[in-house]
Protein backbone atom coordinates (compact mmCIF):
# COMPACT_ATOMS: atom_id res chain seq x y z
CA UNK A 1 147.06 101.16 92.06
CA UNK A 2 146.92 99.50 88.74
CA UNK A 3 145.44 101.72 85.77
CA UNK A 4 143.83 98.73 84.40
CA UNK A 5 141.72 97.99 87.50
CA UNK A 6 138.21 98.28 86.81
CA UNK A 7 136.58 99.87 89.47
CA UNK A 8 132.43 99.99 88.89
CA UNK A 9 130.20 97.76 87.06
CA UNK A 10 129.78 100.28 84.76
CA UNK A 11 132.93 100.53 84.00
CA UNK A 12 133.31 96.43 83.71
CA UNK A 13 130.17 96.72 81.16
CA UNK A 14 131.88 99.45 78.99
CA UNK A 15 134.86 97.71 78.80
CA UNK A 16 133.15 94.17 78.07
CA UNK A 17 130.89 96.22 75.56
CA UNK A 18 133.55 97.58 73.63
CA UNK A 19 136.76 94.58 73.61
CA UNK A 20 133.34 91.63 72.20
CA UNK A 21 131.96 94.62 69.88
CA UNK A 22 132.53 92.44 66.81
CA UNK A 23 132.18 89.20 68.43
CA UNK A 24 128.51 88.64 68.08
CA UNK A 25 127.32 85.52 67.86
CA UNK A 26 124.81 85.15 64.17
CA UNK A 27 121.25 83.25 64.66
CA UNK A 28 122.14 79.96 62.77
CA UNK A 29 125.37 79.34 65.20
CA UNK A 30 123.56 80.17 67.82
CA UNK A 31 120.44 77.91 67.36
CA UNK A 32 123.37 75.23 66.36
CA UNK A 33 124.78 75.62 69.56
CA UNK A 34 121.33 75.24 71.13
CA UNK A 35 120.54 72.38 69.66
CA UNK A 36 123.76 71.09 71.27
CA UNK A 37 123.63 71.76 73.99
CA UNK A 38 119.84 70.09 74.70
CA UNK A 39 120.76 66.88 72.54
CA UNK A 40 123.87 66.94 75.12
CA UNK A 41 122.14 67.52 77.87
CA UNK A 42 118.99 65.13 77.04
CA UNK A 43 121.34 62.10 76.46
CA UNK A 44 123.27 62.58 79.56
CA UNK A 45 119.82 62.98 81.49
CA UNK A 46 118.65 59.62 79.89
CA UNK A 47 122.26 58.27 80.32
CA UNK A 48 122.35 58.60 84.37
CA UNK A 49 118.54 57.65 84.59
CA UNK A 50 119.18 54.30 82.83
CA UNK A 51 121.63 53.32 85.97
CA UNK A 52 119.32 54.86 88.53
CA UNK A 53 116.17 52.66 87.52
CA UNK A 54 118.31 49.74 89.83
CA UNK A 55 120.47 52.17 91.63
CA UNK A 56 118.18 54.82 94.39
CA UNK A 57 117.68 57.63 92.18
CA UNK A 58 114.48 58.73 90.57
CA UNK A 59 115.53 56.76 87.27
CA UNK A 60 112.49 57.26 85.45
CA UNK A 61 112.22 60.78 86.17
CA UNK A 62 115.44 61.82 84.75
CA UNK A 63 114.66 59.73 81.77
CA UNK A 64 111.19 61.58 81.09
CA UNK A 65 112.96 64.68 81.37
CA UNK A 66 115.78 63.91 78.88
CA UNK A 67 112.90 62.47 76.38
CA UNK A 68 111.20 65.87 77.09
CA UNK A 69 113.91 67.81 76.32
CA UNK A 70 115.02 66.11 73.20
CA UNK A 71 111.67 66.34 72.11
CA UNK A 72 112.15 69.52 71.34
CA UNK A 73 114.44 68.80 68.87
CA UNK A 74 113.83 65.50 67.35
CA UNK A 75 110.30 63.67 66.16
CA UNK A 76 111.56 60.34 67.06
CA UNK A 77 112.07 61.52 70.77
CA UNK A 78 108.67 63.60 70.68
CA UNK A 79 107.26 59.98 69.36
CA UNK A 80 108.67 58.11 71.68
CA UNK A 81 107.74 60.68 74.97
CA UNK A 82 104.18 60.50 73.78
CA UNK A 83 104.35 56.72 73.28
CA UNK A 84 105.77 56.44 77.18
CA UNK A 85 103.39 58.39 78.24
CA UNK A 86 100.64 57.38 77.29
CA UNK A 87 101.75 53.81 78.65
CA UNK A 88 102.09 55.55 81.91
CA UNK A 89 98.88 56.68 81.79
């Protein structure tokens, strides 16, 4: 048996807890990362929504929901959602 093999969870969390104690993320990376990650992941939504509007998909759902998402972030986008929107309507 290998000393190193973790054998509980408890164990695993001790071990996690104490090798990342002075990795801790601060607030302003983390809220950069964030806002990465939903710009990211609101342009790719309204990226594969533009194809599916000709291609079966639900094209203008996916676009909706990467508007809504980026919304959160930008004014333009929260603009623009409210703009669609209320075209939809």
């Amino acid at each position: 048996m290998h000393r190193r093999f973790v054998h509980t969870l408890d164990q695993l969390d001790e071990r996690l807890a104490a090798a990342g104690a002075g990795h801790q993320v601060s607030g302003s990376r983390l809220a950069g990362l964030r806002r990465g990650a939903a710009t990211f992941g609101g342009l790719a939504l309204i990226l594969a929504g533009v194809p599916m509007l000709v291609l079966p998909g639900p094209g203008v759902l996916a676009i909706l929901l990467g508007l809504s998402i980026l919304a959160g972030q930008f004014p333009w986008a929260r603009w623009l959602l409210a703009s669609v929107t209320l075209w939809l309507r």
